[in-house]
Protein backbone atom coordinates (compact mmCIF):
# COMPACT_ATOMS: atom_id res chain seq x y z
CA UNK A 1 0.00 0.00 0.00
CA UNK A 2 1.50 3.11 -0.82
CA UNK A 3 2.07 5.60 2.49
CA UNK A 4 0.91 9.18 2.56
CA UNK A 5 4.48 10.44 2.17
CA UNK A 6 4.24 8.48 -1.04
CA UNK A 7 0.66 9.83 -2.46
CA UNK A 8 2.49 13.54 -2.23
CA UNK A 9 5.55 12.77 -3.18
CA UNK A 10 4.04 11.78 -6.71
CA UNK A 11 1.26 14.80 -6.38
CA UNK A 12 4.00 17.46 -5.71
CA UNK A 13 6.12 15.83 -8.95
CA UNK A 14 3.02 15.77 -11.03
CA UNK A 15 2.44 19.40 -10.00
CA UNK A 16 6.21 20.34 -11.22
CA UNK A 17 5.28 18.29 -14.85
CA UNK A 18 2.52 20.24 -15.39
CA UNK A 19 4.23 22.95 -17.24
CA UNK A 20 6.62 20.33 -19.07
CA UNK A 21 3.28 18.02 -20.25
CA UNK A 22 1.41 21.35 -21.60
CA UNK A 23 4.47 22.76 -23.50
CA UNK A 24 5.38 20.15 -25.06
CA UNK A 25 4.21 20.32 -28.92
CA UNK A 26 1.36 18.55 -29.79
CA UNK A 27 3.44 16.76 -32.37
CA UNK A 28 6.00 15.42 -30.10
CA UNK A 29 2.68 14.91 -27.13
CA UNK A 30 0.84 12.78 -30.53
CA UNK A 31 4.66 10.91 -30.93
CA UNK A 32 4.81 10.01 -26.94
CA UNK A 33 1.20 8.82 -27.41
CA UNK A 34 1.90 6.39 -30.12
CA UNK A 35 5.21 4.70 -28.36
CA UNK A 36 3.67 4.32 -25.08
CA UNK A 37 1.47 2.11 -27.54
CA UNK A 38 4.47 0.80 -28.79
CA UNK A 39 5.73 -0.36 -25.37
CA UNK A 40 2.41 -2.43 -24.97
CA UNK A 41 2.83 -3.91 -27.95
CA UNK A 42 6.03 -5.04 -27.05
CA UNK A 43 5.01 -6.38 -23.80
CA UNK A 44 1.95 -7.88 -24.73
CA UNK A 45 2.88 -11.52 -23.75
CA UNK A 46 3.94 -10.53 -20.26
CA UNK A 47 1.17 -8.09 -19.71
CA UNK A 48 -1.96 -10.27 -20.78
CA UNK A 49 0.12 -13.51 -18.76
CA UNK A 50 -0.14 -11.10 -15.71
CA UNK A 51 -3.91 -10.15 -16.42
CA UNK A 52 -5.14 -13.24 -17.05
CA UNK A 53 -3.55 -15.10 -14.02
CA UNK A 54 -5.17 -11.93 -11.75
CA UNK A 55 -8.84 -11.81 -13.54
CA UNK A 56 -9.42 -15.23 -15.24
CA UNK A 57 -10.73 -13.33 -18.07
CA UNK A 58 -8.63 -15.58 -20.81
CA UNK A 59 -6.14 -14.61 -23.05
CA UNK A 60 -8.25 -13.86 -26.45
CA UNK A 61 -9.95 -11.50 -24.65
CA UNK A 62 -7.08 -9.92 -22.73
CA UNK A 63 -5.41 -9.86 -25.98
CA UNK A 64 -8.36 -7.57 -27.33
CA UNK A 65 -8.22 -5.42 -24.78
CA UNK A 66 -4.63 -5.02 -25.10
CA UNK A 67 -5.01 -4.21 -29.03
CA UNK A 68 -8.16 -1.50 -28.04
CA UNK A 69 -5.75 -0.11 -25.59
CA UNK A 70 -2.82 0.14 -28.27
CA UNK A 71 -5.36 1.55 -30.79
CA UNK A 72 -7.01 4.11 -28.43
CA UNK A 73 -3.65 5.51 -27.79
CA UNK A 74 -3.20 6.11 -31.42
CA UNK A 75 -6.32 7.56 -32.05
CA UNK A 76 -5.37 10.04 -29.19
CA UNK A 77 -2.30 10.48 -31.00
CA UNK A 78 -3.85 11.59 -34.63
CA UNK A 79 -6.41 13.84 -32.36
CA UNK A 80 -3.85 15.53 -30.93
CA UNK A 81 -2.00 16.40 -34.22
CA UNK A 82 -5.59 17.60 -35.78
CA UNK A 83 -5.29 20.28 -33.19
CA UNK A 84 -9.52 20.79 -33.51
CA UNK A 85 -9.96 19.56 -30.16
CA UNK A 86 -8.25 22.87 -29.15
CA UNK A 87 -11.81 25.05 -30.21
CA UNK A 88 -9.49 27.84 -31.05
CA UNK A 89 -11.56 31.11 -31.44
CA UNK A 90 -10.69 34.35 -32.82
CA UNK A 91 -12.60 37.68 -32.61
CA UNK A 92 -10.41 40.18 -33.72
CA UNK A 93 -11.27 43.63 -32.45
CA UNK A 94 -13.42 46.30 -34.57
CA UNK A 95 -16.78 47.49 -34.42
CA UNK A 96 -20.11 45.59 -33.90
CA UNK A 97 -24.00 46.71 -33.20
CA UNK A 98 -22.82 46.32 -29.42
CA UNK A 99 -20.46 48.89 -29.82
CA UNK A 100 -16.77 47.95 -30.35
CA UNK A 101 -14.87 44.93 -29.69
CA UNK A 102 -11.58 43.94 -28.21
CA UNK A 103 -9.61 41.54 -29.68
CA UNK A 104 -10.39 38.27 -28.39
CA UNK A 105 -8.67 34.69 -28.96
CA UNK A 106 -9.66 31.55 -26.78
CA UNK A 107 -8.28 28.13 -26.55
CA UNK A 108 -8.77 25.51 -23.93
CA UNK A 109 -5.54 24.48 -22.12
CA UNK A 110 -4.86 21.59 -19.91
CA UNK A 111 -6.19 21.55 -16.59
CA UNK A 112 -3.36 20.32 -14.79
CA UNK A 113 -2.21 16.62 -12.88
CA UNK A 114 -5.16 14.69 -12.79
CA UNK A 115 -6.33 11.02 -10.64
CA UNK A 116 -7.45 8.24 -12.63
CA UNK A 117 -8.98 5.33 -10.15
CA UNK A 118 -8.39 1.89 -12.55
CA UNK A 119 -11.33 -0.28 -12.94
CA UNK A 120 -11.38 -3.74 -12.39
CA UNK A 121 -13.69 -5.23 -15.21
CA UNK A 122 -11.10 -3.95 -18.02
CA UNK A 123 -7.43 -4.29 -16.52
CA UNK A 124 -6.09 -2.74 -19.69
CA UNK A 125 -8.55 -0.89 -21.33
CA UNK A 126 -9.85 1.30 -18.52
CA UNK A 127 -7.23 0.79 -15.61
CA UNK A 128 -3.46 1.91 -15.59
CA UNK A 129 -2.80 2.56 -19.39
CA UNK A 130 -6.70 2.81 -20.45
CA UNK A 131 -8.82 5.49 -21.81
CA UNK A 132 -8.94 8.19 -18.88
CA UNK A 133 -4.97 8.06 -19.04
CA UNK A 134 -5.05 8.08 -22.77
CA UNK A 135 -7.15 11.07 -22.28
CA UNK A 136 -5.77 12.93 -19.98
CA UNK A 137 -2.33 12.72 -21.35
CA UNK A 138 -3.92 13.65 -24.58
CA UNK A 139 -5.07 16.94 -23.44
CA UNK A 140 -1.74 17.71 -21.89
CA UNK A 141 -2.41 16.68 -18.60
CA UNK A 142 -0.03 14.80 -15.43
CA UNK A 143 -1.36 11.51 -14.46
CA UNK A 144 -1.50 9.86 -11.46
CA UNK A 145 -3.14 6.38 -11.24
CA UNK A 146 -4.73 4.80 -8.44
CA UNK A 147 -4.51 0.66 -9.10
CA UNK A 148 -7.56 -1.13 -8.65
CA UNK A 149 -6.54 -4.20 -6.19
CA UNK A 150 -8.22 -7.34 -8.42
CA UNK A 151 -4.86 -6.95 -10.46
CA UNK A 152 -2.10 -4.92 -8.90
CA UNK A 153 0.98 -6.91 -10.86
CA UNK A 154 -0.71 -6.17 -14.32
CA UNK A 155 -0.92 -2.54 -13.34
CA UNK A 156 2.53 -1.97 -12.26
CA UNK A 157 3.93 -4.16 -15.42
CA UNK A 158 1.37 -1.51 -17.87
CA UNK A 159 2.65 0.91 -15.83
CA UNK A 160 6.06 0.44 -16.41
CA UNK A 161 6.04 -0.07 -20.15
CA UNK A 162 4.24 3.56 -20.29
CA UNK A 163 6.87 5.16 -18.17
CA UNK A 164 9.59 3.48 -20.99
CA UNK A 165 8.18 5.57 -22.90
CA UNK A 166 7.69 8.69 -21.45
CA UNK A 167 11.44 8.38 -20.42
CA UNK A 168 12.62 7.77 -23.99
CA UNK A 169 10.48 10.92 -25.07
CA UNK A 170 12.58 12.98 -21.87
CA UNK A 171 10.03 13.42 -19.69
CA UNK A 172 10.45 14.51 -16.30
CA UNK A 173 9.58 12.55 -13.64
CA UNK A 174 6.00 13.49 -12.32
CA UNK A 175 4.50 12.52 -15.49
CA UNK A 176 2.81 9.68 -14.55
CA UNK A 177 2.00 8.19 -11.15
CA UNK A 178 1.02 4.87 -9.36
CA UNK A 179 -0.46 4.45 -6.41
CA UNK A 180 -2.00 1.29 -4.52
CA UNK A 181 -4.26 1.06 -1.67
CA UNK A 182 -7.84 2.80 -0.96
CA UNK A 183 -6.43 5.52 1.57
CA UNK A 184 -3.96 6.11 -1.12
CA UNK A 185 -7.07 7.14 -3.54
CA UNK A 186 -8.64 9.28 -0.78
CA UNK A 187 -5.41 11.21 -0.34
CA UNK A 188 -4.94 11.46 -3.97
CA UNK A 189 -8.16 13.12 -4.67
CA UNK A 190 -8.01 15.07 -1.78
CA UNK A 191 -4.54 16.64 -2.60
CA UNK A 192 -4.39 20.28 -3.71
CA UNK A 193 -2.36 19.32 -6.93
CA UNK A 194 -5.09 17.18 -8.24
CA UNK A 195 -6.69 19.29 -10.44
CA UNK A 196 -9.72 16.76 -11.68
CA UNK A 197 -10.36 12.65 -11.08
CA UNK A 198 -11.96 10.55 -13.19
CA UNK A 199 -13.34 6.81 -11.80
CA UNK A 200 -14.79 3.99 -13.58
CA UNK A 201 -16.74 1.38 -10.71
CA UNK A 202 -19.45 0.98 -8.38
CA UNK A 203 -22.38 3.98 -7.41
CA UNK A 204 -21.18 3.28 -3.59
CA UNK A 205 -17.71 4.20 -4.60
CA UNK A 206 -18.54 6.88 -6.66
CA UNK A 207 -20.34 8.82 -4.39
CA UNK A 208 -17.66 8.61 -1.73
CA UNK A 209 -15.02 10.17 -4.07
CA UNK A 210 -17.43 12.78 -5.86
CA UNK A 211 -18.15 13.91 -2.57
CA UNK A 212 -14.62 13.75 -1.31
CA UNK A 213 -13.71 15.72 -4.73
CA UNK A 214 -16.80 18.30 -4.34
CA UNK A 215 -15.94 19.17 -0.43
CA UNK A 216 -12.23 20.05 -0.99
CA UNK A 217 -11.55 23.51 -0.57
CA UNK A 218 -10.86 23.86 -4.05
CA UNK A 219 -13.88 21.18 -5.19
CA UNK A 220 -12.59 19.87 -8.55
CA UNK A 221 -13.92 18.02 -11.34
CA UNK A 222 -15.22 14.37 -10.84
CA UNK A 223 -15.72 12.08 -13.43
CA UNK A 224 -17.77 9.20 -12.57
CA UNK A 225 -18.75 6.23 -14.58
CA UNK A 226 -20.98 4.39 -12.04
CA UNK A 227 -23.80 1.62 -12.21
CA UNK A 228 -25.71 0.71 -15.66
CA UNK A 229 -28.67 -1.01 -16.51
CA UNK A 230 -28.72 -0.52 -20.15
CA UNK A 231 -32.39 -1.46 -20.65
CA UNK A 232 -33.05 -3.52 -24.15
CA UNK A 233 -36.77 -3.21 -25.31
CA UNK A 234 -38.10 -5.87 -28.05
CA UNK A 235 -41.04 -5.35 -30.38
CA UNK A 236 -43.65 -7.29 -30.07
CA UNK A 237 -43.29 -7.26 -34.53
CA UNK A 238 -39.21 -8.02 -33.79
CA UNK A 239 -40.56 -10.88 -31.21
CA UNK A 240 -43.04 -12.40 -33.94
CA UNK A 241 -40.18 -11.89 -36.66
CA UNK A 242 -37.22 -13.63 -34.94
CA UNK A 243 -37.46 -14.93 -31.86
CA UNK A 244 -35.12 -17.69 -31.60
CA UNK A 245 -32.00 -15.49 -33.01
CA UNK A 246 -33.22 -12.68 -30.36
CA UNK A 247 -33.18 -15.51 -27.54
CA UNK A 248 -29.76 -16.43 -28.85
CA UNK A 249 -28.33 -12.92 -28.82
CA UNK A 250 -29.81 -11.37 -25.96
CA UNK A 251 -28.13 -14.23 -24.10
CA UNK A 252 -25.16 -13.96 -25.64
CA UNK A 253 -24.57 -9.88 -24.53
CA UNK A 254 -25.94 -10.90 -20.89
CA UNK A 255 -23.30 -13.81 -20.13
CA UNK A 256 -20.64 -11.95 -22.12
CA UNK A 257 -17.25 -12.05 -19.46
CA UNK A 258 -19.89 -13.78 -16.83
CA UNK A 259 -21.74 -10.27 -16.85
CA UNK A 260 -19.16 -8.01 -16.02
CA UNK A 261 -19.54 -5.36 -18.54
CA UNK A 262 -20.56 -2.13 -17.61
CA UNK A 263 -22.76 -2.27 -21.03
CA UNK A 264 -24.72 -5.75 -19.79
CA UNK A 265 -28.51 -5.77 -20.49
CA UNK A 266 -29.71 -6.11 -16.85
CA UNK A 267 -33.82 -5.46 -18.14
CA UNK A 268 -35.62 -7.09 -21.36
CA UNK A 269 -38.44 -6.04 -21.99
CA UNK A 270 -40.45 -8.35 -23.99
CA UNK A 271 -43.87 -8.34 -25.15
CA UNK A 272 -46.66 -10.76 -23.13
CA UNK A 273 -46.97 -13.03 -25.81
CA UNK A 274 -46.14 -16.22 -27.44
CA UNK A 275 -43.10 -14.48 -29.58
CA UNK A 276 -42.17 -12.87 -26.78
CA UNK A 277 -42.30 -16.62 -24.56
CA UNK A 278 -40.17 -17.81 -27.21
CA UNK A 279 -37.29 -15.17 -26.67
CA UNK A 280 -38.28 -15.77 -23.24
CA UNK A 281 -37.54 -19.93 -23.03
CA UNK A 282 -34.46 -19.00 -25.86
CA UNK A 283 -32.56 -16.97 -23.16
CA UNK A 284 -33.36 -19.64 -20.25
CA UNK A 285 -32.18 -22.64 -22.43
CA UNK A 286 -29.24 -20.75 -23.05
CA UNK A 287 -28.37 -19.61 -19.22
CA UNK A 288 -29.20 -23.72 -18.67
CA UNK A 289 -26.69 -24.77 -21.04
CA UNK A 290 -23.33 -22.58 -20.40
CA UNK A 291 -21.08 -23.80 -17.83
CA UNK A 292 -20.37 -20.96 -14.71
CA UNK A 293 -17.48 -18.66 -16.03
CA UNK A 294 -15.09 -17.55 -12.90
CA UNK A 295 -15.67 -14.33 -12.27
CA UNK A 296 -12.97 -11.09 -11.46
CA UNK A 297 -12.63 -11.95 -7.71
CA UNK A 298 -14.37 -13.96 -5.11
CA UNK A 299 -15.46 -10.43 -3.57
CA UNK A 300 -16.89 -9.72 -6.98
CA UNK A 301 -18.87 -13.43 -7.02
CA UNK A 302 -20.23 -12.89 -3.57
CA UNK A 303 -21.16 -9.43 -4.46
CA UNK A 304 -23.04 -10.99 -7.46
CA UNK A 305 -24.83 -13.67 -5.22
CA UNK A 306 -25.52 -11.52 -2.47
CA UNK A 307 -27.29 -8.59 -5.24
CA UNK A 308 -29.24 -11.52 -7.05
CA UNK A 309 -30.61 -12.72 -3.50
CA UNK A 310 -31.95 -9.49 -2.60
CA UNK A 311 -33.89 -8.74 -5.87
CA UNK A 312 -37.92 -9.14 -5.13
CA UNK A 313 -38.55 -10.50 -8.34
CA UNK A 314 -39.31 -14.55 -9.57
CA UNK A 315 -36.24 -16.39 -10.42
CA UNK A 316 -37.00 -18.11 -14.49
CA UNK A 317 -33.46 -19.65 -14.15
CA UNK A 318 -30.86 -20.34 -11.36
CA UNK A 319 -27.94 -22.09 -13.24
CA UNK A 320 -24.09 -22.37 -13.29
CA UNK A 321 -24.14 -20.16 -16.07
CA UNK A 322 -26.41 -17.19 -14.92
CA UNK A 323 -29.63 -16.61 -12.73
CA UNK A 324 -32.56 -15.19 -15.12
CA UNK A 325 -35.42 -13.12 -13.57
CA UNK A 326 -39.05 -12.65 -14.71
CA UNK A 327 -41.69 -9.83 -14.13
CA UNK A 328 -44.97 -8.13 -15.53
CA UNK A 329 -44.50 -4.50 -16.31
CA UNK A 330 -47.69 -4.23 -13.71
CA UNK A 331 -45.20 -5.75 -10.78
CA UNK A 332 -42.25 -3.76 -11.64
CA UNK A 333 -40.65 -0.91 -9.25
CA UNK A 334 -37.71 0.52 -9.40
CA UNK A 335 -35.62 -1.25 -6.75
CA UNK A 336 -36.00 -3.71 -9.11
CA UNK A 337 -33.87 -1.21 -11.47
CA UNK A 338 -30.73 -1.69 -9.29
CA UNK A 339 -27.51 -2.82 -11.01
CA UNK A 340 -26.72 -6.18 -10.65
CA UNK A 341 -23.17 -6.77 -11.40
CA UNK A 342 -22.89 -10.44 -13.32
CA UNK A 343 -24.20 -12.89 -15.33
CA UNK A 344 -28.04 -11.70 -14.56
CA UNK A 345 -30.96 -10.00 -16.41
CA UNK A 346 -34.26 -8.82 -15.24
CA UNK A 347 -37.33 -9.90 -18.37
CA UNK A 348 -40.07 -7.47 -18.32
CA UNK A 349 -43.40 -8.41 -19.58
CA UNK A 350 -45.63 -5.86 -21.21
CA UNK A 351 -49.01 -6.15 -22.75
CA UNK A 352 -49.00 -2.85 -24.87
CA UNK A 353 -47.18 0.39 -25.95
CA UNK A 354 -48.80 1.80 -22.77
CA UNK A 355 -47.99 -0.48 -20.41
CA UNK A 356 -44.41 -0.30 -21.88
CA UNK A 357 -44.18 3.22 -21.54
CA UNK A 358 -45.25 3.22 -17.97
CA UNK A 359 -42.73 0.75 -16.92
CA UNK A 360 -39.66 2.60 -18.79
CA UNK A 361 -40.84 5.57 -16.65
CA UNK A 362 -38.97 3.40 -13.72
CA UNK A 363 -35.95 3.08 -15.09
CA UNK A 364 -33.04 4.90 -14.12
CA UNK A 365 -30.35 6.55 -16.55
CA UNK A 366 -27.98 4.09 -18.75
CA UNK A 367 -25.11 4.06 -20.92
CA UNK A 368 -26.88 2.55 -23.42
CA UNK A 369 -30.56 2.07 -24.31
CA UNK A 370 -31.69 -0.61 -26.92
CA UNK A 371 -34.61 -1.00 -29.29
CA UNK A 372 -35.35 -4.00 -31.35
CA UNK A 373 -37.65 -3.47 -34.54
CA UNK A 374 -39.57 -5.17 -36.70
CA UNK A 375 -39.13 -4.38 -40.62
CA UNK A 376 -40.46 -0.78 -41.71
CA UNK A 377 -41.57 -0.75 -38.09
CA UNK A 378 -42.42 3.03 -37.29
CA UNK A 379 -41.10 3.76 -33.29
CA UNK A 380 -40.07 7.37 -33.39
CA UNK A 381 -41.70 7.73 -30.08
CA UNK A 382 -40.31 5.02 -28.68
CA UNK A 383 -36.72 6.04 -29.90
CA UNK A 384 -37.18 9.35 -28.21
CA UNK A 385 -38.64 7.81 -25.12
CA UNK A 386 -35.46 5.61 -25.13
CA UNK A 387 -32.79 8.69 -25.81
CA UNK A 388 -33.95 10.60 -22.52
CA UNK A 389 -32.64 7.90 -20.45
CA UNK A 390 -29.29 7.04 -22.37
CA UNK A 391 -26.15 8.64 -23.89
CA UNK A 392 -25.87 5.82 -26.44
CA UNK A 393 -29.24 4.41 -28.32
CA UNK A 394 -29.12 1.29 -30.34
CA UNK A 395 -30.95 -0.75 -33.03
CA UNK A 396 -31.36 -4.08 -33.95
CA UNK A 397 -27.98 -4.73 -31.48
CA UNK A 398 -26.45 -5.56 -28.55
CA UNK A 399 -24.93 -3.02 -26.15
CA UNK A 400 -22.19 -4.84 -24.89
CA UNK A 401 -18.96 -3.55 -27.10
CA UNK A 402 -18.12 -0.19 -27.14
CA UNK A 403 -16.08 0.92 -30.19
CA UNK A 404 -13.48 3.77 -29.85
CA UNK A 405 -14.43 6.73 -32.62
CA UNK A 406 -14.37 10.08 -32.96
CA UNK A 407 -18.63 9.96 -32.49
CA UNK A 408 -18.96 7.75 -29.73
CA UNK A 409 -20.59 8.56 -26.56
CA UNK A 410 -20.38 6.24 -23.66
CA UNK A 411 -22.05 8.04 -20.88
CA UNK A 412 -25.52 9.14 -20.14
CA UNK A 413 -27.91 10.43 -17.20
CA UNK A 414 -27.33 9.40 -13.53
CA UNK A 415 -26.16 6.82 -12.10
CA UNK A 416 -24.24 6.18 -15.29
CA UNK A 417 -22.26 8.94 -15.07
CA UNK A 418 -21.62 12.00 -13.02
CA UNK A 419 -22.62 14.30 -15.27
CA UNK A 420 -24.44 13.56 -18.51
CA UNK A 421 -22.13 15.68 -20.91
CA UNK A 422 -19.33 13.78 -20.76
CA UNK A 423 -17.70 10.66 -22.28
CA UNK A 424 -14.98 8.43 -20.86
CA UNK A 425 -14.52 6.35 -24.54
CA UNK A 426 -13.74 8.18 -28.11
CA UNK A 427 -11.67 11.26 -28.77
CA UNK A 428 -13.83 13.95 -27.05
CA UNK A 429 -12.99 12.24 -23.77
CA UNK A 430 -10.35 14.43 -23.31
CA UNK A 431 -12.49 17.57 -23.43
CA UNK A 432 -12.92 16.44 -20.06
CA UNK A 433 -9.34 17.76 -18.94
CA UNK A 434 -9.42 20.43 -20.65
CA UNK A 435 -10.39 24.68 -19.87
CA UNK A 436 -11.14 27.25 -21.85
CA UNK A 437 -9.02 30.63 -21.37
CA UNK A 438 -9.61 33.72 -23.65
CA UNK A 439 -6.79 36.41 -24.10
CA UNK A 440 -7.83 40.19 -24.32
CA UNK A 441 -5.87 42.44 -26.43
CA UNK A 442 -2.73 40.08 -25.81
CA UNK A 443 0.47 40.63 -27.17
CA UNK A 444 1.40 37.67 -29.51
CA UNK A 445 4.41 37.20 -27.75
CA UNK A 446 2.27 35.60 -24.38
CA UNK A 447 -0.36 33.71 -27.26
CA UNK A 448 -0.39 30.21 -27.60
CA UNK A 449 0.99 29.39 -31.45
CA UNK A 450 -2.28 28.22 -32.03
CA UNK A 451 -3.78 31.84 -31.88
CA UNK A 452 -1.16 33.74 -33.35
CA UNK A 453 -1.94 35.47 -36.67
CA UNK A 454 0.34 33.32 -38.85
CA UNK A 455 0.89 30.15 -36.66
CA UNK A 456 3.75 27.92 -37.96
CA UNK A 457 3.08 25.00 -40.00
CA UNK A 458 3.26 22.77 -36.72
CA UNK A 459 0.68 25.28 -35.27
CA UNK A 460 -1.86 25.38 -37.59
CA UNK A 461 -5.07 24.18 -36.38
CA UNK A 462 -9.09 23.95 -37.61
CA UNK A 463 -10.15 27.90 -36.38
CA UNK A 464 -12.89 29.78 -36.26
CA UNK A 465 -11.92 33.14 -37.03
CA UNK A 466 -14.57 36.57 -36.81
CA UNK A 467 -17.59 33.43 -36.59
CA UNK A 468 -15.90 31.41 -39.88
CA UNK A 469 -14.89 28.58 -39.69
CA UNK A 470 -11.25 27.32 -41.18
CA UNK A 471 -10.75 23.54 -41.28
CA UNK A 472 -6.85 24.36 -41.55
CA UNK A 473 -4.94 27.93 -40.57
């Protein structure tokens, strides 16, 4: 566990490499980026060896996560040498119907060293060397990492091929961080160099640091990625259409990594009909017929068993593979909305459009939201209904798998997320760590090169300039 003298001896460093991380060109920031990717790459037989032997998760999925990793860290790397994250904004002075103008530019700059708390679903892909570090680094930022304890040795081995590379690029020490331990992650967020946090794991532990990070003297940003139900509603036309592949797949996303994804469908809702018995008896052959999968920790499993226990609704299915639960949209409430982290899901029976609507009323804010249509099937209402209680709405799909793009959102309303306007996946998750600051008047000599008249080629950026916009300046 790492001491208190530890937690500020890396917060006090990370302080000092604030200035180095946000001078540094973007070009060379883009180039550290890509070999910290590199170093992965490199490592990758250690690093998924480690992970699997802590989680149990198997190597052709560790080996996935690895590649995503490797890959999100390049994307960063081609976002930063766009330079259009930057919003840069010129007014230049002169007169309007106001009266007249200063000259104004605006960028947004870095926000300073900032506390990423690993998860423990994704060792790779959102712990030590995973998106919120991608990010952060990506926007300029010092990172300190708190390691989630389900796989310490796979975070310090990440950990170490990312500092490689940070070294090879000459960065100071203070650039990145570790830290183990849960005091150590309430004295990180806590210390006045930690400029923003971001967490990926339970509501319970989410509202201890948000409230830790909003009670500071100087409250900071918190960005919390918390519990998910990701409701999936079926047609009662998609039911009638294909019923037995929609038994197949729903399964499928449920029991993917024994339920652990953050994505999982934890409510069906099916229609009160034969089609919809069909999908019904489709996912409960299917929960019958896989074998139990081990699951992150034993903690986890009890956690699991214990959640499942407490839910007030009929148990369809209690198998090795997964328990499966079964309700009438007329006996639904909204403790029965809770997350329940594992291979579980909640089937909701409902005899109409009304009936559905009413129930959805009960649900809580997701990541995800998905619909399931029947051909030519007109549900813009539906669609809608879905989109206020989601940041990401599917069709015809499966929620679990979340792509890393420029347009992907993977957020949404609480408890999903802290605050519904941000993402932790996809390039505009470093907007998170980022500020905007507007210079008045300012001499060119004190601008960013961004905002100078003429920037250098290695400047040049999308701009708008006097409200027009310029892909390239």
């Amino acid at each position: 566990m790492s001491s208190t003298s530890e937690v500020d001896g890396l917060a006090g460093v990370a302080a000092a490499a604030a200035r180095w991380a946000e001078d540094l060109p973007r070009a060379r920031r883009a180039d550290l980026l890509e070999a910290m990717a590199a170093e992965l790459d490199a490592d990758a037989d250690a690093i998924v060896a480690d992970a699997d032997r802590e989680t149990s998760l198997g190597e052709p999925r560790l080996r996935g996560e690895l590649n995503r990793t490797a890959y999100q860290l390049r994307l960063f790397a081609e976002a930063v040498r766009d330079g259009g994250y930057l919003e840069a904004t010129i007014d230049h002075a002169g007169d309007t119907p106001m009266g007249p103008r200063p000259d104004l530019r605006r960028l947004l700059v870095p926000l300073g060293p900032v506390a990423v708390f690993g998860a423990s679903n994704f060792p790779l892909a959102f712990s030590v060397p995973g998106g919120d570090t991608a990010a952060a680094l990506a926007a300029g930022c010092p990172v300190v990492i708190k390691a989630h304890p389900a796989h310490p040795d796979t975070s310090r081995r990440c950990f170490d091929a990312l500092v490689r590379a940070a070294e090879t690029a000459g960065a100071p020490d203070g650039l990145l961080g570790l830290v183990f331990g849960q005091q150590a992650g309430v004295e990180l967020i806590t210390h006045p160099a930690i400029k923003a946090a971001a967490f990926t794991g339970s509501p319970a532990g989410g509202r201890a640091l948000g409230a830790l990070a909003a009670n500071r003297p100087e409250p900071i940003p918190f960005y919390g990625e918390l519990g998910s139900i990701n409701p999936v509603v079926v047609t009662g036309s998609a039911a009638a259409e294909r019923a037995a592949e929609l038994g197949r797949g729903l399964a499928g996303s449920v029991l993917l990594g024994a339920g652990q994804f953050c994505t999982k469908p934890g409510l069906v809702f099916l229609p009160d009909s034969e089609a919809g018995q069909r999908i019904a008896d489709g996912i409960a052959a299917e929960f019958l017929a896989r074998p139990q999968q081990p699951m992150l920790t034993p903690g986890i499993r009890e956690a699991f068993e214990r959640r499942a226990d407490e839910l007030t609704v009929p148990e369809l299915v209690r198998a090795p593979g997964g328990r499966l639960f079964s309700v009438s949209a007329g006996e639904f409430t909204e403790r029965m909305a809770d997350e329940c982290f594992g291979p579980s899901t909640v089937l909701v029976r409902y005899r109409d459009e009304a009936d559905l609507r009413a129930t959805l009323a009960k649900v809580p804010g997701s990541l995800t939201a998905t619909l399931h249509t029947g051909q030519s099937e007109e549900v813009g209402e539906l669609a809608r209904e879905l989109r206020e209680r989601a940041g990401r709405v599917l069709f015809n799909g499966y929620p679990t798998g979340v792509a890393v793009s420029w347009a992907q959102h993977h957020g949404g309303p609480w408890p999903s997320t802290t605050s519904a306007l941000h993402t932790s996946v996809g390039m505009t998750a470093l907007r998170r760590f980022l500020r905007p600051v507007t210079w008045q008047d300012a001499p060119e000599a004190v601008l960013p090169e961004e905002l100078h008249e003429v920037p250098a080629d290695g400047a040049r950026v999308p701009r708008r300039v006097d409200g027009r916009w310029q892909p390239r300046h």
